[in-house]
Protein backbone atom coordinates (compact mmCIF):
# COMPACT_ATOMS: atom_id res chain seq x y z
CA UNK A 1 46.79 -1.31 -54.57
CA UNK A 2 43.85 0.24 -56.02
CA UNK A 3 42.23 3.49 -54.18
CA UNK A 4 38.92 2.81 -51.91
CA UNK A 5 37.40 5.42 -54.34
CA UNK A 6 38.14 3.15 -57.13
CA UNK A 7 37.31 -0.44 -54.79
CA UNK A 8 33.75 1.04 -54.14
CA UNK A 9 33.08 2.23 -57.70
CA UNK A 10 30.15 0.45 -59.79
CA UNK A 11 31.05 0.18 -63.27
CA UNK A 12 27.40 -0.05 -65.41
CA UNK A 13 27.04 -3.04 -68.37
CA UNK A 14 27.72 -1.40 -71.55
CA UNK A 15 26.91 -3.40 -74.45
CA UNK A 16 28.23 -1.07 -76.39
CA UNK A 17 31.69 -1.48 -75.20
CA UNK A 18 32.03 -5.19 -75.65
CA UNK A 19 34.34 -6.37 -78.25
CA UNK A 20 33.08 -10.25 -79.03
CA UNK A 21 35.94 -11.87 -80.27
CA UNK A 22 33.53 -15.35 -80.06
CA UNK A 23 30.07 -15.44 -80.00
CA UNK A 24 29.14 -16.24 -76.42
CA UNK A 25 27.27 -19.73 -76.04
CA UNK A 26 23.75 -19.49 -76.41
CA UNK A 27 20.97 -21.66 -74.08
CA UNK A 28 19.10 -21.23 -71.03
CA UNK A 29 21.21 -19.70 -67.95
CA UNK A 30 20.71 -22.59 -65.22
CA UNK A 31 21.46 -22.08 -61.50
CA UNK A 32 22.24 -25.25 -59.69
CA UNK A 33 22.90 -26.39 -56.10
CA UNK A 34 26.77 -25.99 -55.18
CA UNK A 35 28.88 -28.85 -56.73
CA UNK A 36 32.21 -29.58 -54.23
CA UNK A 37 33.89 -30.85 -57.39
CA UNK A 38 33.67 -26.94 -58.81
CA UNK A 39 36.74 -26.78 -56.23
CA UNK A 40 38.50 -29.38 -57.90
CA UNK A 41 37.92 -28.39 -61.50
CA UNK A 42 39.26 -24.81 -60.25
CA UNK A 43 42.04 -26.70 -59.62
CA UNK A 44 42.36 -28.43 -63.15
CA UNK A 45 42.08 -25.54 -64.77
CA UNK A 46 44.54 -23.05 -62.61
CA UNK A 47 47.41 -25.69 -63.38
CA UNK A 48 46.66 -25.27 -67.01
CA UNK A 49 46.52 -21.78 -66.80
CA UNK A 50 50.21 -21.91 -64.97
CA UNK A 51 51.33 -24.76 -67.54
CA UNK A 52 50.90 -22.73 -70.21
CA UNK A 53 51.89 -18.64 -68.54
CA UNK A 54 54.63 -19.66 -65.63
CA UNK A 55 56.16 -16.90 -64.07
CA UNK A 56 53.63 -14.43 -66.29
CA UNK A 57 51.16 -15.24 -63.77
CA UNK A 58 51.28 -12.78 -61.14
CA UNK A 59 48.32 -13.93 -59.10
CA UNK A 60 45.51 -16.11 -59.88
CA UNK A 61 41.72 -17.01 -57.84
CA UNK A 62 38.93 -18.92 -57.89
CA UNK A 63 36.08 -16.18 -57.63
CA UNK A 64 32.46 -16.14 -58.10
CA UNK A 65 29.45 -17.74 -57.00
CA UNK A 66 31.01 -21.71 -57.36
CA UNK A 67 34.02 -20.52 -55.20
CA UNK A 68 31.50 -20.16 -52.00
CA UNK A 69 30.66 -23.58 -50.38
CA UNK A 70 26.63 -23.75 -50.51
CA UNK A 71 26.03 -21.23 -53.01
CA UNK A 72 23.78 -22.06 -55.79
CA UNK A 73 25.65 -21.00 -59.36
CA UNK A 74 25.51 -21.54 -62.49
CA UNK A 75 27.58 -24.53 -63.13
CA UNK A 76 30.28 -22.47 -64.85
CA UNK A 77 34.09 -22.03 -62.93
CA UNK A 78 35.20 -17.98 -62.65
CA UNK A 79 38.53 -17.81 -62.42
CA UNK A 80 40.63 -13.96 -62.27
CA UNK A 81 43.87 -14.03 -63.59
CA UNK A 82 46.23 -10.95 -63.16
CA UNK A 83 48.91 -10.44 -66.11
CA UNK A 84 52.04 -7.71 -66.13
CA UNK A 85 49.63 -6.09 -68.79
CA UNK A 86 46.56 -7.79 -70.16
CA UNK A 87 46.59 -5.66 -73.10
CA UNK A 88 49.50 -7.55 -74.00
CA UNK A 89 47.54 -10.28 -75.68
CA UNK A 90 50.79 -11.59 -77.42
CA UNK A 91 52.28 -12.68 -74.47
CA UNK A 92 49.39 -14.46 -72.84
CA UNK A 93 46.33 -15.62 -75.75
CA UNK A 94 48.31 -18.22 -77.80
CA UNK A 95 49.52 -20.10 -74.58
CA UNK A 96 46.51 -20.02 -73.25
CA UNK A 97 44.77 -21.06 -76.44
CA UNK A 98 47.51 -24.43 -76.50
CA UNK A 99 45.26 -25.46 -73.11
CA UNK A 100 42.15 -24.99 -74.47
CA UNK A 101 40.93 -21.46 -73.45
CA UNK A 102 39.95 -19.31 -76.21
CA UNK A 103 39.51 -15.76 -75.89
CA UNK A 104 35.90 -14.71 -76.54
CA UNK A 105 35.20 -10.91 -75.11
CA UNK A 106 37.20 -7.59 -74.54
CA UNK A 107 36.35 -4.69 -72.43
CA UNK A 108 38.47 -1.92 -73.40
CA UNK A 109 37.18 0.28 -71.18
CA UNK A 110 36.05 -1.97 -68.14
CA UNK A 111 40.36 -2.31 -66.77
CA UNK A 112 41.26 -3.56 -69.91
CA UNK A 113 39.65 -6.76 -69.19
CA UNK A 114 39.49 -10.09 -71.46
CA UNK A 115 37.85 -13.22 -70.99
CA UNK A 116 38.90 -16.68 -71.90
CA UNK A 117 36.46 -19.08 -72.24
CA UNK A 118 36.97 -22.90 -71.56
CA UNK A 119 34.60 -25.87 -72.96
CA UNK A 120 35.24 -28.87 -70.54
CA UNK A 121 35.04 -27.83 -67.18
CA UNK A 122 32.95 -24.90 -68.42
CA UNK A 123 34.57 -21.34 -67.41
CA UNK A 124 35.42 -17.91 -67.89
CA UNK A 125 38.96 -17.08 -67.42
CA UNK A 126 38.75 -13.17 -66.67
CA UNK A 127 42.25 -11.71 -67.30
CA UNK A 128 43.37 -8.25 -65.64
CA UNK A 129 46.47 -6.09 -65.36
CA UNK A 130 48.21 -5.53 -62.18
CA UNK A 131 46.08 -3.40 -58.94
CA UNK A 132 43.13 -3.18 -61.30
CA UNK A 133 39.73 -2.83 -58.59
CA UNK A 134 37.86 -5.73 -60.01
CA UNK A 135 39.76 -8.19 -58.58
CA UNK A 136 39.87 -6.59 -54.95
CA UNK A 137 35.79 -6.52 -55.44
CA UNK A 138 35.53 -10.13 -56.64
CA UNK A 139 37.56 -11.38 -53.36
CA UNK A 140 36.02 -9.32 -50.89
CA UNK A 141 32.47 -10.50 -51.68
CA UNK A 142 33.62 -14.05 -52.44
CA UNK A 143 35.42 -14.09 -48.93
CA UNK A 144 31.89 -12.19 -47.44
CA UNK A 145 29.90 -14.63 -48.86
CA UNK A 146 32.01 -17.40 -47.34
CA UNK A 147 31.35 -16.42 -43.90
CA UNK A 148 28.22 -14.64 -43.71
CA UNK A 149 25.27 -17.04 -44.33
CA UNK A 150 22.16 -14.56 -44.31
CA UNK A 151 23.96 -12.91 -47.43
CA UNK A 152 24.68 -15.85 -49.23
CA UNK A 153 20.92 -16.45 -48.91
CA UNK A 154 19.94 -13.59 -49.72
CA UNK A 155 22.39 -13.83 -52.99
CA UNK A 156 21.01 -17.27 -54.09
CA UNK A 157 17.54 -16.04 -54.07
CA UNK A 158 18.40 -13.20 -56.36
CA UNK A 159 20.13 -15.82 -58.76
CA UNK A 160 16.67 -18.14 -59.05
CA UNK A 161 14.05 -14.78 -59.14
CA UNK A 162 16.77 -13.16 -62.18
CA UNK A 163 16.50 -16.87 -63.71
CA UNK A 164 12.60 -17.41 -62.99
CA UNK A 165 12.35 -13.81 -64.24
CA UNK A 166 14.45 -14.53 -67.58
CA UNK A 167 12.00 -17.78 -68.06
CA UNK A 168 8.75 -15.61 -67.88
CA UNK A 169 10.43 -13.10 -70.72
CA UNK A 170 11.38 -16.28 -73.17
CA UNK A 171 15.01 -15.76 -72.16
CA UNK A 172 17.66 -13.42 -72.15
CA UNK A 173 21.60 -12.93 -71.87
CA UNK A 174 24.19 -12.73 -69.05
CA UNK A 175 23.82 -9.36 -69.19
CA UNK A 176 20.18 -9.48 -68.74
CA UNK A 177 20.68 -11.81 -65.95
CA UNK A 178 23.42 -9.83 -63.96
CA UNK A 179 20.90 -6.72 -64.35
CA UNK A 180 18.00 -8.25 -62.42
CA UNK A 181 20.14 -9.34 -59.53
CA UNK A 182 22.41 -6.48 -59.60
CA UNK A 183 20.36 -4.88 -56.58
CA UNK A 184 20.88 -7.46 -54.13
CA UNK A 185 24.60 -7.47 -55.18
CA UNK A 186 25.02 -3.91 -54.39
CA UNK A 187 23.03 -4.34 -51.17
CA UNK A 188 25.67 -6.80 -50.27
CA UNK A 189 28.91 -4.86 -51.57
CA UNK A 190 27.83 -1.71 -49.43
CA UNK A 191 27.83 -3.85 -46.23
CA UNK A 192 31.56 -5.56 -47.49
CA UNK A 193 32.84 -2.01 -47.89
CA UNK A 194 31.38 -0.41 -44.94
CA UNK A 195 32.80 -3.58 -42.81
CA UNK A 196 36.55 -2.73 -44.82
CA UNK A 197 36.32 1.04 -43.61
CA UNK A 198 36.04 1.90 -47.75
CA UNK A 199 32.83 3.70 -47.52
């Protein structure tokens, strides 16, 4: 289990530590009313992700925005996926790749972290080694979220003023987009930890 020191800690974007492997897919980013099927197609694609790993998975969650009932998101399934070591790409990419995921970023120095992405249902399959702090972070504020409306407000509003603010500036990248609502994420992190005794 990760330290509260590292649980509370706010890693910055670096674009200079991104390793594409893919070019990520290009277009407007669209925020949409919650789907209920995003629950099901989580469900499609964790049994693929099991098909083709087995016992390699050590744990494995439907996180971000379209795992909260009645959050807005973009239309696009987050999934975390812990590995015994995800800098092990041998024993995990070409499995993965058989079921239609295809790695498209590292982040050597973000936990070691890769990303899978998946055409049809869309996704990002975010792969992590074993106690790394991400994946504490992406379940407590997924759980928050789930049970604390005036946040999850509060969250969707940020989503449509980074993607109003995007459309004024001609467009920009996830990055860009995670940036502008990156405030009102913190806002909401500092009241999960506080609640978890970690601050």
């Amino acid at each position: 289990m990760p330290s509260p020191a590292e649980i509370v800690r706010h890693f910055p974007d670096d674009p200079d530590g991104l390793e594409w492997v893919a070019p990520p897919q290009g277009g407007p980013i669209t925020v949409t009313a919650h789907d209920p099927a995003w629950a099901d197609a989580y469900e499609e694609l964790a049994a693929r992700v099991r098909r083709a790993l087995g016992d390699r998975v050590l744990a494995l969650e439907h996180v971000g925005s379209t795992s909260v009932p009645g959050l807005d998101a973009k239309p696009i399934i987050d999934l975390d996926l812990t590995v015994p070591d995800s800098t092990d790409e041998a024993a995990y990419r070409a499995p993965l790749e058989a079921e239609g995921f295809t790695l498209s970023l590292r982040e050597r120095a973000w936990h070691e972290h890769r990303v899978f992405a998946h055409a049809e249902p869309r996704a990002h399959l975010h792969v992590w080694s074993p106690d790394c702090p991400e994946v504490v972070r992406h379940r407590l504020f997924r759980d928050w979220l789930r049970e604390h409306p005036e946040d999850r407000a509060a969250y969707a509003a940020a989503k449509h003023a980074a993607v109003d603010a995007l459309r004024v500036r001609g467009g920009g990248s996830g990055m860009d987009y995670n940036a502008l609502k990156e405030p009102v994420v913190h806002e909401i992190l500092e009241r999960v930890f506080r609640a978890h005794g970690l601050l």
